[in-house]
C-alpha atoms as a PDB file:
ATOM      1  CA  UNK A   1       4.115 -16.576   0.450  1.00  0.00           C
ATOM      2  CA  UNK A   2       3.240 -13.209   1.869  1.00  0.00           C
ATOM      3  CA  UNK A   3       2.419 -13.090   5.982  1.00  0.00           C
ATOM      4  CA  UNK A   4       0.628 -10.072   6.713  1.00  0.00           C
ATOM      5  CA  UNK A   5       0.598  -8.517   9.830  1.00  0.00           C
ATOM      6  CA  UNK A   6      -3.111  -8.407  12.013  1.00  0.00           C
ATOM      7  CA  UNK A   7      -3.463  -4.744  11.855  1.00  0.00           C
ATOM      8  CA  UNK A   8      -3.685  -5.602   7.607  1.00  0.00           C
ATOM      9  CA  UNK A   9      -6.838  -5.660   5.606  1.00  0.00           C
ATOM     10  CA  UNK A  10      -7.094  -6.605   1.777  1.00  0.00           C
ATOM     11  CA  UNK A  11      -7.218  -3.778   0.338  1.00  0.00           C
ATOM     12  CA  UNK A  12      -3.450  -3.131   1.336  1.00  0.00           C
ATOM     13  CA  UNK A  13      -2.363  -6.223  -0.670  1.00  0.00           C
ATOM     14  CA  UNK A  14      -4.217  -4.851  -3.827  1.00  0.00           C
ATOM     15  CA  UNK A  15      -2.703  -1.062  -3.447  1.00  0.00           C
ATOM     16  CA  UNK A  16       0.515  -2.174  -3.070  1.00  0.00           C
ATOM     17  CA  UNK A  17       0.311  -4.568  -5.737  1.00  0.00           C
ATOM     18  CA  UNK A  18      -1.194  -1.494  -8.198  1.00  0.00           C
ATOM     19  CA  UNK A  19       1.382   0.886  -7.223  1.00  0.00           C
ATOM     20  CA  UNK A  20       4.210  -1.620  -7.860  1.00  0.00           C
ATOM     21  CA  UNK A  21       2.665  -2.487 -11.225  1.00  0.00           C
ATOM     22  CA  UNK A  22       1.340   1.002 -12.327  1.00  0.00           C
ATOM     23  CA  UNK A  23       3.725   3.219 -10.375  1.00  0.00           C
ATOM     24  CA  UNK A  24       2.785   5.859  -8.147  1.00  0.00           C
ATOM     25  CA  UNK A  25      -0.394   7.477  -7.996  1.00  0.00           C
ATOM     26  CA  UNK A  26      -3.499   9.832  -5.721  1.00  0.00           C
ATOM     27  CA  UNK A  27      -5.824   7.327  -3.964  1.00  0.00           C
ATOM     28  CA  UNK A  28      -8.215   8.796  -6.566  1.00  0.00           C
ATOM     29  CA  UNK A  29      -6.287   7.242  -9.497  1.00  0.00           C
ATOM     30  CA  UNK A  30      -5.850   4.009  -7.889  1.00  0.00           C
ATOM     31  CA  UNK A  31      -9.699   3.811  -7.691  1.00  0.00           C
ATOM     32  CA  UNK A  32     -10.405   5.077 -11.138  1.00  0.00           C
ATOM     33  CA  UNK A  33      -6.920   2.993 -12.891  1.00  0.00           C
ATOM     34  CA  UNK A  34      -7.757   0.175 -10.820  1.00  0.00           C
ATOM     35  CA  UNK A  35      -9.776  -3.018 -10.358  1.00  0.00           C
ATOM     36  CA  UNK A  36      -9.796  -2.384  -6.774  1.00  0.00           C
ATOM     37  CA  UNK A  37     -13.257  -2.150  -5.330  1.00  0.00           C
ATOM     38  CA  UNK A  38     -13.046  -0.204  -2.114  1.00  0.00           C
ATOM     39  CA  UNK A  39     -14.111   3.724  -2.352  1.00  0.00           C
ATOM     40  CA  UNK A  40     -11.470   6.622  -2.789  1.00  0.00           C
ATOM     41  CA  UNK A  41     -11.408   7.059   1.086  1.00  0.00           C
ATOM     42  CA  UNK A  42     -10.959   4.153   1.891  1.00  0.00           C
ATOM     43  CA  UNK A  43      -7.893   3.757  -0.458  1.00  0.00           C
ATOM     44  CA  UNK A  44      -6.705   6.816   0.939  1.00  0.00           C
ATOM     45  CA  UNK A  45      -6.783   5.488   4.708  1.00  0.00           C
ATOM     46  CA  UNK A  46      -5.111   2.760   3.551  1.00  0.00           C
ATOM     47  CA  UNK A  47      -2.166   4.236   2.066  1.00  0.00           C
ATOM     48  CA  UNK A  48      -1.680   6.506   5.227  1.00  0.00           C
ATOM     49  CA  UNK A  49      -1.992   3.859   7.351  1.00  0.00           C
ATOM     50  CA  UNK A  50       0.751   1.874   5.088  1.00  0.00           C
ATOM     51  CA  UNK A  51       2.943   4.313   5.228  1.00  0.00           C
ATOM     52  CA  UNK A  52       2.923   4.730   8.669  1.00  0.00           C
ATOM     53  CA  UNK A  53       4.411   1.245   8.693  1.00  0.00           C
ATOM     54  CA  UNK A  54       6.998   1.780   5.434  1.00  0.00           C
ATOM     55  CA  UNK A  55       5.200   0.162   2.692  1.00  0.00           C
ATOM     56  CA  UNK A  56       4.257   3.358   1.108  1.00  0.00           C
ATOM     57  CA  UNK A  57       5.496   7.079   1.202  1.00  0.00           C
ATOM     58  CA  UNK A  58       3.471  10.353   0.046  1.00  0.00           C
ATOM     59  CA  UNK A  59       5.542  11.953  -2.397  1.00  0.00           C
ATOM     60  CA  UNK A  60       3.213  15.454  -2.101  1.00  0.00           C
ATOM     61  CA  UNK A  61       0.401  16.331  -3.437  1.00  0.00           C
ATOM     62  CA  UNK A  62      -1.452  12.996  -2.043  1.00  0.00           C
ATOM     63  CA  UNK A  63       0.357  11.042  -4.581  1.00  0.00           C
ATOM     64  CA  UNK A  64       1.621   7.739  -2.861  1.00  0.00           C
ATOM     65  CA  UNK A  65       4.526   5.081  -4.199  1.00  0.00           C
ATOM     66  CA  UNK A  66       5.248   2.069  -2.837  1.00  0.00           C
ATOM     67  CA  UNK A  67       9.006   1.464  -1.084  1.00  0.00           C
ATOM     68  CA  UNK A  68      11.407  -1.140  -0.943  1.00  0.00           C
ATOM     69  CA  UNK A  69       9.812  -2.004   2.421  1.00  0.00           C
ATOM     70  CA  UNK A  70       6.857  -2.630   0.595  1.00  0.00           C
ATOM     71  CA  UNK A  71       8.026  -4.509  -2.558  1.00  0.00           C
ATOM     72  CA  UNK A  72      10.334  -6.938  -0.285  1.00  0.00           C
ATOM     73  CA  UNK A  73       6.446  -7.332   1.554  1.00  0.00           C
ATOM     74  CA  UNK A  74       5.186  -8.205  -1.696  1.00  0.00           C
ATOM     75  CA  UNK A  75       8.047 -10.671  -3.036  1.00  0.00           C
ATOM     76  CA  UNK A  76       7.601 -12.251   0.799  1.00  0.00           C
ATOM     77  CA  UNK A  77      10.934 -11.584   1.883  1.00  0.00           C
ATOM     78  CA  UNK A  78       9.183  -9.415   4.569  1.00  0.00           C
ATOM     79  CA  UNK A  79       7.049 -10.736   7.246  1.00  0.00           C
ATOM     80  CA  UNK A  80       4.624  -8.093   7.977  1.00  0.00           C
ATOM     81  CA  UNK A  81       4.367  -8.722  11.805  1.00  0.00           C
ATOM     82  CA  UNK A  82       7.456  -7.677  11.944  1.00  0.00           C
ATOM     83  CA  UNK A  83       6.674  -4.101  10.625  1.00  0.00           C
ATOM     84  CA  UNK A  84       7.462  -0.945  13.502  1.00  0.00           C
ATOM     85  CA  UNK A  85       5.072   1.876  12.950  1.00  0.00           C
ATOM     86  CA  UNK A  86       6.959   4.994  12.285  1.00  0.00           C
END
């Protein structure tokens, strides 16, 4: 069972989950690849925002992959109150 932290909102579950499954990708490909229904922007937020706390890292160009961090989050090995930001 995952615990998320409070600062958390849905949409992180479902990007993370994507770019574990699909690999990594722009906020504008998770939108378009994806069932996720939140816009491009917000998607994009959201993966800053995640990798200020580890789960995800910007590998240039706006293209984001998820990190151990974040797949241990996933698998719940990692409570995600217990996240630092960066």
């Amino acid at each position: 069972m995952r615990i998320s932290a409070d600062w958390m909102v849905l949409a992180d579950d479902r990007i993370l989950e994507f770019l574990e499954e699909n690999g990594p990708r722009s906020p504008s490909k998770i939108k378009s690849e994806g069932p996720i229904p939140f816009s491009r922007q917000h998607i994009n937020n959201r993966c800053m925002k995640l990798e200020k706390y580890g789960l995800t890292q910007n590998i240039g160009n706006g293209v984001y992959t998820i990190t151990d961090t974040g797949e241990k989050y996933l698998q719940g090995d990692l409570d995600g109150r217990k996240l630092d930001r960066g």
